[in-house]
PDB file of N, CA and C in Angstrom:
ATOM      1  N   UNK A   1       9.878  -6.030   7.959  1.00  0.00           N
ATOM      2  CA  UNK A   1       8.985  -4.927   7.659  1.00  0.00           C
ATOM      3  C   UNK A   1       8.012  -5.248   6.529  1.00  0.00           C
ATOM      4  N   UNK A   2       8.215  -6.221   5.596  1.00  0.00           N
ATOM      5  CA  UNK A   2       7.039  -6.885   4.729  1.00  0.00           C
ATOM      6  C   UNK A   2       6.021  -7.195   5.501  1.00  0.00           C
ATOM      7  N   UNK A   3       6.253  -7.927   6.423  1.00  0.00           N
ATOM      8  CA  UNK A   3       5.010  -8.416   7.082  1.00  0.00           C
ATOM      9  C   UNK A   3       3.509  -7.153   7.482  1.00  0.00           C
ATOM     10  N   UNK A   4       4.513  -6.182   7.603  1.00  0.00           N
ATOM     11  CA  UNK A   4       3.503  -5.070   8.219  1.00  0.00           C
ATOM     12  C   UNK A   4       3.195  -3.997   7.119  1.00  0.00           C
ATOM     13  N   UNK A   5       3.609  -4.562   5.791  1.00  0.00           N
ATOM     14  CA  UNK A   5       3.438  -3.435   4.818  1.00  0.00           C
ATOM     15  C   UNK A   5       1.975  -3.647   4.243  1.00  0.00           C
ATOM     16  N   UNK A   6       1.404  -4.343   4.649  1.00  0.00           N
ATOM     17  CA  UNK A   6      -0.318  -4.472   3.918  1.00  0.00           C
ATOM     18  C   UNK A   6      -0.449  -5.339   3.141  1.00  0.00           C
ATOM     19  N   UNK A   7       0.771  -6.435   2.436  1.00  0.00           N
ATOM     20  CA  UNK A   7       0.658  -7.644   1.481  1.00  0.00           C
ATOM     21  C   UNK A   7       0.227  -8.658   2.684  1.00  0.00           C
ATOM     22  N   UNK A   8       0.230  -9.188   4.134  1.00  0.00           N
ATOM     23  CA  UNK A   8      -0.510 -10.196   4.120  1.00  0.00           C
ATOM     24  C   UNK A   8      -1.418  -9.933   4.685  1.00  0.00           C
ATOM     25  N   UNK A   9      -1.398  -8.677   5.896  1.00  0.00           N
ATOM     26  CA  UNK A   9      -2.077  -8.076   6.657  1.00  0.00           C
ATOM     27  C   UNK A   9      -2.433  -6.643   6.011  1.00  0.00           C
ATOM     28  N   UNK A  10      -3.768  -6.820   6.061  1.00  0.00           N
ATOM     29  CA  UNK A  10      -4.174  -5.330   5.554  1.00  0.00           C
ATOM     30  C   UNK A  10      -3.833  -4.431   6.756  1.00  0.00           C
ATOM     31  N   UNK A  11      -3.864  -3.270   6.296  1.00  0.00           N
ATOM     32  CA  UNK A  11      -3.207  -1.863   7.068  1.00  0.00           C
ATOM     33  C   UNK A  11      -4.344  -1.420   8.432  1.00  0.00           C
ATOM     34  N   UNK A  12      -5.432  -1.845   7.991  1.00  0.00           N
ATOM     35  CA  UNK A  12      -6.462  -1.690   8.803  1.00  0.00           C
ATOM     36  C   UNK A  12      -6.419  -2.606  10.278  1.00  0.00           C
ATOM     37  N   UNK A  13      -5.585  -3.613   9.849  1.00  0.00           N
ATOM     38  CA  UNK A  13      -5.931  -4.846  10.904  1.00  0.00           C
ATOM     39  C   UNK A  13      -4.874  -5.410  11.488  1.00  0.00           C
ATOM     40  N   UNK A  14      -3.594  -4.384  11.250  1.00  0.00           N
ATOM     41  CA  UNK A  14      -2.098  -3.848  12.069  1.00  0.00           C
ATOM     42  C   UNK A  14      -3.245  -3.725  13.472  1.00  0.00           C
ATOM     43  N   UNK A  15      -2.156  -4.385  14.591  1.00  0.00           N
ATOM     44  CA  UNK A  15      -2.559  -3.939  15.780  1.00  0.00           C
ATOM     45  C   UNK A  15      -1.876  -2.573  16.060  1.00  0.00           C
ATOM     46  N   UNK A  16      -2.769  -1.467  16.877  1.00  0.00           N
ATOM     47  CA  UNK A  16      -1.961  -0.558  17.211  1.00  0.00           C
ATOM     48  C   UNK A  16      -0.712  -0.282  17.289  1.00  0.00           C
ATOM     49  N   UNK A  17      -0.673  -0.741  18.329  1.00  0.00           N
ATOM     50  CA  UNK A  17       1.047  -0.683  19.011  1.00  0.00           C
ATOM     51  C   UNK A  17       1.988  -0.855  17.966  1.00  0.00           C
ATOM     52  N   UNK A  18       1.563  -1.567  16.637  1.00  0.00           N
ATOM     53  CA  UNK A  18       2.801  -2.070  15.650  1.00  0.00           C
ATOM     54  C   UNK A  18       2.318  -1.541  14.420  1.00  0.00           C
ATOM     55  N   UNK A  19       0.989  -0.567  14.104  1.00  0.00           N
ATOM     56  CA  UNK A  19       0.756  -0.081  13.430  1.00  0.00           C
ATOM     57  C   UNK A  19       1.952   1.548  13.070  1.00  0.00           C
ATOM     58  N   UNK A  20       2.616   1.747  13.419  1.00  0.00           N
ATOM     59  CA  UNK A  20       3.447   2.704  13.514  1.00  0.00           C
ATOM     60  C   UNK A  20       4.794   2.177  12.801  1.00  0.00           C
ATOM     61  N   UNK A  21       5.002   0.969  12.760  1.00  0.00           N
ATOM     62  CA  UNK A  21       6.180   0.070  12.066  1.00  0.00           C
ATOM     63  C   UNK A  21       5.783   0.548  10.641  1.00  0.00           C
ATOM     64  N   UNK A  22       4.623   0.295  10.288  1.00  0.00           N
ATOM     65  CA  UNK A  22       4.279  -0.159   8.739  1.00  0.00           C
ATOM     66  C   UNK A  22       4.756   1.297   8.082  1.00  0.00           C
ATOM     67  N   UNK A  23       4.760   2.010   8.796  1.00  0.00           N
ATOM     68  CA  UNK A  23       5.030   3.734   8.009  1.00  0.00           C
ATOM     69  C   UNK A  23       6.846   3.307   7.620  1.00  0.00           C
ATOM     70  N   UNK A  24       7.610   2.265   8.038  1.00  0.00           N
ATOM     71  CA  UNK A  24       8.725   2.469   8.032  1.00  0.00           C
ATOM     72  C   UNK A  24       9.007   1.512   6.957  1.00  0.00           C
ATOM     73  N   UNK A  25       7.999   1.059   6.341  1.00  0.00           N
ATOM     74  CA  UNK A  25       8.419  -0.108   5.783  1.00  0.00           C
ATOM     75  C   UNK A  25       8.136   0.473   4.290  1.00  0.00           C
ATOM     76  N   UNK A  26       9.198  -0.266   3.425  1.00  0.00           N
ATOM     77  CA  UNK A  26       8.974   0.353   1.709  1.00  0.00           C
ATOM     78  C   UNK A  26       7.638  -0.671   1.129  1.00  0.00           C
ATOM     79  N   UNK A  27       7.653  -1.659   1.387  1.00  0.00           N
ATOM     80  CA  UNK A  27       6.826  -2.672   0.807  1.00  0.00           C
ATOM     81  C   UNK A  27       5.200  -2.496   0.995  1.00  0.00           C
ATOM     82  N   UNK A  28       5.197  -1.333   1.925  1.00  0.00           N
ATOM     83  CA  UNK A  28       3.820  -0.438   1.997  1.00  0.00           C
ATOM     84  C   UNK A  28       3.516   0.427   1.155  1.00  0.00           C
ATOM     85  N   UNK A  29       4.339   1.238   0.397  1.00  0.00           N
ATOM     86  CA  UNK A  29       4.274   2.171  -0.324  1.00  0.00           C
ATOM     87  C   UNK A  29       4.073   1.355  -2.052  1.00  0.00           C
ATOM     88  N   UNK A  30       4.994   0.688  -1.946  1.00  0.00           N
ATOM     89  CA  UNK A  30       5.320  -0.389  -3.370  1.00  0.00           C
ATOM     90  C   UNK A  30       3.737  -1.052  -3.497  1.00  0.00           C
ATOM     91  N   UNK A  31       3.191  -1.580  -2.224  1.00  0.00           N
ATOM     92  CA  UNK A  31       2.259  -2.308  -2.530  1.00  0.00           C
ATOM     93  C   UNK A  31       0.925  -1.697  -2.601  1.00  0.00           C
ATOM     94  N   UNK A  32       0.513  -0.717  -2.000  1.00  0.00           N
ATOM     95  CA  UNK A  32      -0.297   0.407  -2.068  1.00  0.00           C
ATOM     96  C   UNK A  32      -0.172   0.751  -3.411  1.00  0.00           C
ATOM     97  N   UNK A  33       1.243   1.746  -4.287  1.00  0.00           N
ATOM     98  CA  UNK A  33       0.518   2.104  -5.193  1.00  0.00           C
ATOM     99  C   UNK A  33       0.406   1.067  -6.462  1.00  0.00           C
ATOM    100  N   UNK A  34       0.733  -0.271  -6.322  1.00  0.00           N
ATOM    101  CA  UNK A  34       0.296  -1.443  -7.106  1.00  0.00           C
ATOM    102  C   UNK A  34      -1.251  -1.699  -7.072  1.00  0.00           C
ATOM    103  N   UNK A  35      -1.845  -1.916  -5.958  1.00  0.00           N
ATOM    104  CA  UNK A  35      -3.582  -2.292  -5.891  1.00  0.00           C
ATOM    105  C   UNK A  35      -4.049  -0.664  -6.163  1.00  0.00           C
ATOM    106  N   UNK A  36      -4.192   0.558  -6.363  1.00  0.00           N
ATOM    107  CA  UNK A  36      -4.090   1.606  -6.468  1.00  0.00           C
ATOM    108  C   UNK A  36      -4.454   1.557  -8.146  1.00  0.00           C
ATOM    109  N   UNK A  37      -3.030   1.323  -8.876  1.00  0.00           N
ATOM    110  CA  UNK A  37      -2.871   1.456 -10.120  1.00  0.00           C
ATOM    111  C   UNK A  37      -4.043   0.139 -10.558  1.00  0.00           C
ATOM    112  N   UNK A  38      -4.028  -0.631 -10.359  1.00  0.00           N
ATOM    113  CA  UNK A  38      -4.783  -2.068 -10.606  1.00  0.00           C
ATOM    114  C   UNK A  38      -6.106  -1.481 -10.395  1.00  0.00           C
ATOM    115  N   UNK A  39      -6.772  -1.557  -8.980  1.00  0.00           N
ATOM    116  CA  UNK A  39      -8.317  -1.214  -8.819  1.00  0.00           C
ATOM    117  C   UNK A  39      -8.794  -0.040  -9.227  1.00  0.00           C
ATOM    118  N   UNK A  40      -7.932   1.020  -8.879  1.00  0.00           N
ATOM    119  CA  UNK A  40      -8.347   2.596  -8.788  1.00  0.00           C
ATOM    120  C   UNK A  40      -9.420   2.972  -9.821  1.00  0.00           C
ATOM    121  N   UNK A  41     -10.929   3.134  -9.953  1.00  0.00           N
ATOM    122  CA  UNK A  41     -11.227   3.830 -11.318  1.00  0.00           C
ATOM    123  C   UNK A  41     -11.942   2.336 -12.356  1.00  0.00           C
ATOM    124  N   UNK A  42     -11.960   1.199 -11.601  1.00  0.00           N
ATOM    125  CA  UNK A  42     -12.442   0.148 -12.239  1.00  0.00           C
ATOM    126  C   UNK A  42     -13.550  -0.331 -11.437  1.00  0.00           C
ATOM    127  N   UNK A  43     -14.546  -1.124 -12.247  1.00  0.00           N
ATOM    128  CA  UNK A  43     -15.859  -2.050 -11.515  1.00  0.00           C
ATOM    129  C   UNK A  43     -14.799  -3.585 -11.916  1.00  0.00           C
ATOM    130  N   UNK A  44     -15.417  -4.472 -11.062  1.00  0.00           N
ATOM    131  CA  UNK A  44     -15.225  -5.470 -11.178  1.00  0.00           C
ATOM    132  C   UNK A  44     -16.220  -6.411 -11.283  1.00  0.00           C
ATOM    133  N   UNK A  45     -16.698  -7.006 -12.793  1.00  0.00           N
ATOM    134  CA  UNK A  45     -17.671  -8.248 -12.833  1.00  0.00           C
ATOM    135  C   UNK A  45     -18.108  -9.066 -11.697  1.00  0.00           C
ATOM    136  N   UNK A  46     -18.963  -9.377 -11.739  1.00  0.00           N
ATOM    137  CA  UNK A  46     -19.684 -10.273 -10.921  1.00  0.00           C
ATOM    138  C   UNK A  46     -19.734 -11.740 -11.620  1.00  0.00           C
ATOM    139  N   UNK A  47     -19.162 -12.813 -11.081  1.00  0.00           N
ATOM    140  CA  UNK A  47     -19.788 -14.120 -11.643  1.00  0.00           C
ATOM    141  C   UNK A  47     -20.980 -14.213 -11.746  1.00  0.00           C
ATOM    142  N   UNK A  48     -21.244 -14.982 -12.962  1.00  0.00           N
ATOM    143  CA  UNK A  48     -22.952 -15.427 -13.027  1.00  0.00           C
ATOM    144  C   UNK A  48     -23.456 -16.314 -11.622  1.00  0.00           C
ATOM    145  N   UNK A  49     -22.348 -17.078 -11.405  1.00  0.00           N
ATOM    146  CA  UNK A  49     -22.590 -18.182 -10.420  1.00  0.00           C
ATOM    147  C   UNK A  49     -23.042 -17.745  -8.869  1.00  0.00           C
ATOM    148  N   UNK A  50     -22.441 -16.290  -8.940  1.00  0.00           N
ATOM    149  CA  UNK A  50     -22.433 -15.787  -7.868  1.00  0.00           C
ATOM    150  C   UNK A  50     -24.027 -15.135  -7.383  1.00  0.00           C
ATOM    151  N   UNK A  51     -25.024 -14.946  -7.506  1.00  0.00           N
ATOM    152  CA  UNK A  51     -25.921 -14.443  -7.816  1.00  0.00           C
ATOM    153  C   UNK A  51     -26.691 -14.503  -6.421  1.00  0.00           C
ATOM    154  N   UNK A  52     -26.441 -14.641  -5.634  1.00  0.00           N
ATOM    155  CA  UNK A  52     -26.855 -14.362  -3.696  1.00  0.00           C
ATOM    156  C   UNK A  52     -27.485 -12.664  -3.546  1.00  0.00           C
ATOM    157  N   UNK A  53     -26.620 -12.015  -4.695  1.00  0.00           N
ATOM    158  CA  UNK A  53     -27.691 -10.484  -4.082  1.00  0.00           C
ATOM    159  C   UNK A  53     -27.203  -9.955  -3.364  1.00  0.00           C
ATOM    160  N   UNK A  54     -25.695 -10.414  -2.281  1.00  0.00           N
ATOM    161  CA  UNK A  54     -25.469  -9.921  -1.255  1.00  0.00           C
ATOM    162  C   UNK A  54     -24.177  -8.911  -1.466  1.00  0.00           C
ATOM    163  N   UNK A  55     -23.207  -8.667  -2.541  1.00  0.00           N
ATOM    164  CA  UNK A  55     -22.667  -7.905  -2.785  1.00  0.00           C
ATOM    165  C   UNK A  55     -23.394  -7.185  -3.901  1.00  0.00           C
ATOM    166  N   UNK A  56     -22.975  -5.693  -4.105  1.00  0.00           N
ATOM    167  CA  UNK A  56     -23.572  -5.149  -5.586  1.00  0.00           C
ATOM    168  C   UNK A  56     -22.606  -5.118  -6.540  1.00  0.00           C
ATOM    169  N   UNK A  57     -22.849  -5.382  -7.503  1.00  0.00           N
ATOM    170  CA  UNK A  57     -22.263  -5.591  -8.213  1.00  0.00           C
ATOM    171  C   UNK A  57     -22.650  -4.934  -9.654  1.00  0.00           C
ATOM    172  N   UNK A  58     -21.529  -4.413 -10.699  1.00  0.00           N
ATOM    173  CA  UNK A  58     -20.035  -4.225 -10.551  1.00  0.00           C
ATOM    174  C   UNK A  58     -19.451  -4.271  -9.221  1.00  0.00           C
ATOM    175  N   UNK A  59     -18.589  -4.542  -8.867  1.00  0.00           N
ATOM    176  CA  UNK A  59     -17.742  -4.463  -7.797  1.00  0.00           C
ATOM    177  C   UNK A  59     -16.933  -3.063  -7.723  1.00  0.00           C
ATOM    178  N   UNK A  60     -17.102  -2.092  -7.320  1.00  0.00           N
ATOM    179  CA  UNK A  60     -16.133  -1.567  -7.620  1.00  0.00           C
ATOM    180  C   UNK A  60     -14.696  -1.258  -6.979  1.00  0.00           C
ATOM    181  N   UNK A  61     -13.414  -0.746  -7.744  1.00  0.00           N
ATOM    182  CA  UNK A  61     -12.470  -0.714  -7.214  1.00  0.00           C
ATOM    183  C   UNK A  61     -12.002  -0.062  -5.947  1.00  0.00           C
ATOM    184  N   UNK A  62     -12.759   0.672  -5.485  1.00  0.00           N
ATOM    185  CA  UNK A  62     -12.665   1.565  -4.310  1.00  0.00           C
ATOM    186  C   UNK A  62     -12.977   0.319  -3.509  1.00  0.00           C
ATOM    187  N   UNK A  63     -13.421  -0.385  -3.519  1.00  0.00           N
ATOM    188  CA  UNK A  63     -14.243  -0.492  -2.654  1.00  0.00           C
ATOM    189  C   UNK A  63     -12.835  -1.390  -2.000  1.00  0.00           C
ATOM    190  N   UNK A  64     -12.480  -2.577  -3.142  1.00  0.00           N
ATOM    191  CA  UNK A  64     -11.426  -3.290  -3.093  1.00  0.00           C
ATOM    192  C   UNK A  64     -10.368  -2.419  -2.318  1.00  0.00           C
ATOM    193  N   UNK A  65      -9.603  -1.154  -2.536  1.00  0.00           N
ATOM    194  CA  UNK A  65      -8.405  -0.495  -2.278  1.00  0.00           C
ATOM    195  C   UNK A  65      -8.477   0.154  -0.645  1.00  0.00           C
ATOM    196  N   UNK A  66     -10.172   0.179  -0.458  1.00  0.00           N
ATOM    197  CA  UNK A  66     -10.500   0.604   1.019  1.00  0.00           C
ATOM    198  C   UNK A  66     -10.294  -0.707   1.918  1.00  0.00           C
ATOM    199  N   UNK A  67     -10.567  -2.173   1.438  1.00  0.00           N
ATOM    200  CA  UNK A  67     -10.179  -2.944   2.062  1.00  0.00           C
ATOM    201  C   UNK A  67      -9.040  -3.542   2.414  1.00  0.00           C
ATOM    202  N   UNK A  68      -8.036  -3.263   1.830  1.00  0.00           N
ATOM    203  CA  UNK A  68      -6.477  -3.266   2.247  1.00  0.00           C
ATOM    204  C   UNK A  68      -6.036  -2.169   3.049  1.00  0.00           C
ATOM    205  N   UNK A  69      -7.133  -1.452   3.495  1.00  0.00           N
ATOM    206  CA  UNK A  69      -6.564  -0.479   4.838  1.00  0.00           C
ATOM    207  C   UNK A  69      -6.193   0.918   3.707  1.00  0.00           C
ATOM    208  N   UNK A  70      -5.984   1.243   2.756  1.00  0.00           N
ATOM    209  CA  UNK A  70      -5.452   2.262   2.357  1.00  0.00           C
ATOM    210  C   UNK A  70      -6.506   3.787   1.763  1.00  0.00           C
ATOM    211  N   UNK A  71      -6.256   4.761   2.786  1.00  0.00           N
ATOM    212  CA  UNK A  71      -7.089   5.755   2.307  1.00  0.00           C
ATOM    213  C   UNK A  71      -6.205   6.942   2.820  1.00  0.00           C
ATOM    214  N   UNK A  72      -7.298   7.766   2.411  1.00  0.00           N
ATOM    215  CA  UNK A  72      -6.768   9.357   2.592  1.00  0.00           C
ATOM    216  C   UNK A  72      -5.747   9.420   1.377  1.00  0.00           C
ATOM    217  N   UNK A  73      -4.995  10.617   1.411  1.00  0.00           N
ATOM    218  CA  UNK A  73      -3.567  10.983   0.981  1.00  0.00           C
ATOM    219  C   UNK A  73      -2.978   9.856   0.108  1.00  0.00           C
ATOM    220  N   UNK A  74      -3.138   8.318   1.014  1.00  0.00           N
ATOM    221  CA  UNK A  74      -2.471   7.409   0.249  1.00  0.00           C
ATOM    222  C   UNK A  74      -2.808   6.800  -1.032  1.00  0.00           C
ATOM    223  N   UNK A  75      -3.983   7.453  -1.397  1.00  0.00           N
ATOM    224  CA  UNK A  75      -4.920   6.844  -1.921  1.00  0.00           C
ATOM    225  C   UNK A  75      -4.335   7.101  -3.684  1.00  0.00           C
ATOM    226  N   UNK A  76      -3.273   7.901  -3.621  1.00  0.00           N
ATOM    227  CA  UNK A  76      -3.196   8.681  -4.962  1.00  0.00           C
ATOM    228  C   UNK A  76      -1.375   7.843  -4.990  1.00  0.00           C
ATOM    229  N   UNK A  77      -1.424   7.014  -6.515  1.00  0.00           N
ATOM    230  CA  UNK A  77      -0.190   6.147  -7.096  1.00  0.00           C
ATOM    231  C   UNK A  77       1.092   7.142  -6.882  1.00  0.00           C
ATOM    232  N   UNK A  78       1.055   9.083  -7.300  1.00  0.00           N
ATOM    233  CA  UNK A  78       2.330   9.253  -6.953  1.00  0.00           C
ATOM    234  C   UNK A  78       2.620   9.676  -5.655  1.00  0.00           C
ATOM    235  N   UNK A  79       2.015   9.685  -4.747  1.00  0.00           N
ATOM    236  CA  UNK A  79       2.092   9.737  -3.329  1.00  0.00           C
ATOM    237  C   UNK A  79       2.716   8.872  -2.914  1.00  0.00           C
ATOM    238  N   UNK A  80       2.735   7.737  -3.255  1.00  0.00           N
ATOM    239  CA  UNK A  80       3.517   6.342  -2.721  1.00  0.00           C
ATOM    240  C   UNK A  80       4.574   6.210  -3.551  1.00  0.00           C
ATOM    241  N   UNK A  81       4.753   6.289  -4.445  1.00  0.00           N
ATOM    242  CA  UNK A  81       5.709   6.388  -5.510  1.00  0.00           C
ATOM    243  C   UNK A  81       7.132   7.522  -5.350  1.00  0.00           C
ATOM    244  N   UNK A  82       6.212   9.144  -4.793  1.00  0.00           N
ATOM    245  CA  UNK A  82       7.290   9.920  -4.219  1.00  0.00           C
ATOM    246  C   UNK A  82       8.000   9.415  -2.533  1.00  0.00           C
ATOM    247  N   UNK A  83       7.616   9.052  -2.368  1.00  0.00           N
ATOM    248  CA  UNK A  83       7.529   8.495  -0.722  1.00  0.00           C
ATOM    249  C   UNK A  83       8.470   7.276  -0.669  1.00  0.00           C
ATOM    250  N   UNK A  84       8.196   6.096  -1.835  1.00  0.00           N
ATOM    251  CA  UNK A  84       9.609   5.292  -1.814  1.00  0.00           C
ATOM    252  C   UNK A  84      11.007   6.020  -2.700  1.00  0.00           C
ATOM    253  N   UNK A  85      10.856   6.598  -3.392  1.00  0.00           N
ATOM    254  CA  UNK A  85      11.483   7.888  -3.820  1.00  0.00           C
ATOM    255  C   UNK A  85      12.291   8.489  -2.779  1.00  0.00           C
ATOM    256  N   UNK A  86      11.922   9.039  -1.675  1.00  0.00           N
ATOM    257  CA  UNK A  86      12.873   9.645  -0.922  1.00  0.00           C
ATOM    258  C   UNK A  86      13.186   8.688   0.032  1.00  0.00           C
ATOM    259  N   UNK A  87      12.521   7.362   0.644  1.00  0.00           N
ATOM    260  CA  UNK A  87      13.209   6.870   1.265  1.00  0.00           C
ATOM    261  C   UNK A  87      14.499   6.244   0.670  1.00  0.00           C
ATOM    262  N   UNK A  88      14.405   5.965  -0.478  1.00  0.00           N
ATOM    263  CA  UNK A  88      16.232   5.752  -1.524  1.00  0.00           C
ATOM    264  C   UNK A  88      16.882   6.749  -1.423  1.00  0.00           C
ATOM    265  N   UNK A  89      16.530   7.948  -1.357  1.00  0.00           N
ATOM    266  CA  UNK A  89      17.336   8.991  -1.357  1.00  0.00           C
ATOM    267  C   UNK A  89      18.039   9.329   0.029  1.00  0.00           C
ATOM    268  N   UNK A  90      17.441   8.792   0.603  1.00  0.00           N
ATOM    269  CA  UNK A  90      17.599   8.788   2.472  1.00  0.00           C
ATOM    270  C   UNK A  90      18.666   8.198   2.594  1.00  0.00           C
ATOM    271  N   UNK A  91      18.535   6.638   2.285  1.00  0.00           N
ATOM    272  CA  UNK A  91      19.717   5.271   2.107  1.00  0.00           C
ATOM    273  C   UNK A  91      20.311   5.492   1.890  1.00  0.00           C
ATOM    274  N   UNK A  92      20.383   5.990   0.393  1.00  0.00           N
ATOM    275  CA  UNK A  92      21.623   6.492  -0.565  1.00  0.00           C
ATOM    276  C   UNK A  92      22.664   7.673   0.101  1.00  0.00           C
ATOM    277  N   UNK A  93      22.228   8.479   0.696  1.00  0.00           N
ATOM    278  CA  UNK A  93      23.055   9.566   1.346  1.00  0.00           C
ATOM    279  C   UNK A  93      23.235   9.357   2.854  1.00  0.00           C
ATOM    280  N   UNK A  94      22.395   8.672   3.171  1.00  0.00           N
ATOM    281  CA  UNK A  94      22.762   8.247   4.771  1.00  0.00           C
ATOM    282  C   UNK A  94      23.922   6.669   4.292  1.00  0.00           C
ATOM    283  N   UNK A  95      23.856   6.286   3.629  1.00  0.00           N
ATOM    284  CA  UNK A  95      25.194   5.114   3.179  1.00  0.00           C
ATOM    285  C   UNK A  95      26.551   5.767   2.788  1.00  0.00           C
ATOM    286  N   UNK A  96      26.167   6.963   2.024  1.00  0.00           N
ATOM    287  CA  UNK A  96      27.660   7.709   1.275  1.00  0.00           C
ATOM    288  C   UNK A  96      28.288   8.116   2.671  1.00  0.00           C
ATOM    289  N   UNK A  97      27.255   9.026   3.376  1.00  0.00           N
ATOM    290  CA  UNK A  97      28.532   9.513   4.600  1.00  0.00           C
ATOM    291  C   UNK A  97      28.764   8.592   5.636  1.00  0.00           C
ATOM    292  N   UNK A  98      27.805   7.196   5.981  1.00  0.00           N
ATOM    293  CA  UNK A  98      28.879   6.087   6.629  1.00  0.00           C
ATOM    294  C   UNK A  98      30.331   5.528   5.933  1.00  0.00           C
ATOM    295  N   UNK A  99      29.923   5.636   4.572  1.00  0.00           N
ATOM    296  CA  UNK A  99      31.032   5.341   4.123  1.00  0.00           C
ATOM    297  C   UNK A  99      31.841   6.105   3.732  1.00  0.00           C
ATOM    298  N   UNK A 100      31.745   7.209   3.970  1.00  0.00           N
ATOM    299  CA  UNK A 100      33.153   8.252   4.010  1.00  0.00           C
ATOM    300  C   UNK A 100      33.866   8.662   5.540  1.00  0.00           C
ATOM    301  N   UNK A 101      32.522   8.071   6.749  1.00  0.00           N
ATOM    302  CA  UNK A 101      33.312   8.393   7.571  1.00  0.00           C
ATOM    303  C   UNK A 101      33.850   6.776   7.876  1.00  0.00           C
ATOM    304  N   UNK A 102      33.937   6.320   7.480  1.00  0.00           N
ATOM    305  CA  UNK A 102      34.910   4.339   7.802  1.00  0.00           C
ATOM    306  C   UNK A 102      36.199   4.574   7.526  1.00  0.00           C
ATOM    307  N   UNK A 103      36.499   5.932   6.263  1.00  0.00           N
ATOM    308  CA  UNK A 103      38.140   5.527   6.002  1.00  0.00           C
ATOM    309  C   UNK A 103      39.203   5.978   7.538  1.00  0.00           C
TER     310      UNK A 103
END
């Protein structure tokens, strides 16, 4: 489920059919609100070297956080943050009553 969480493949460029996995995966949520907290609300310098004209520059961080596929709703650090939040809470209580019903 890493594979489909948006660290190698952005969220945008999930093929359909397996775009529905990535909702199941924690390493989507973890990694979302990491580039989130990082870009969110920042420009990013331009090299001098770089000087082609063809991006504008500051860079800004949106622009970066739209290209890893992540928008809407997701777009906000405790949204992803509550969201791996209850999937532990899920684990955690879906583990206690396997393991109370084993004895």
């Amino acid at each position: 489920l890493m594979i489909i969480g948006g660290f190698y493949i952005p969220l945008n460029l999930i093929t359909p059919y397996l775009r529905w996995l990535s909702w199941l995966s924690f390493g989507r949520y973890g990694f979302s609100a990491f580039i989130i907290n990082e870009f969110g609300g920042r420009y990013i310098a331009c090299d001098d070297l770089d000087d082609d004209g063809a991006e504008e520059c500051p860079y800004p961080g949106s622009a970066v956080i739209s290209s890893y596929g992540i928008e809407g709703v997701w777009t906000s650090v405790w949204t992803n943050v509550g969201t791996l939040i209850a999937i532990q809470i899920f684990l955690r209580v879906t583990t206690y009553i396997l393991l109370l019903r084993s004895k």
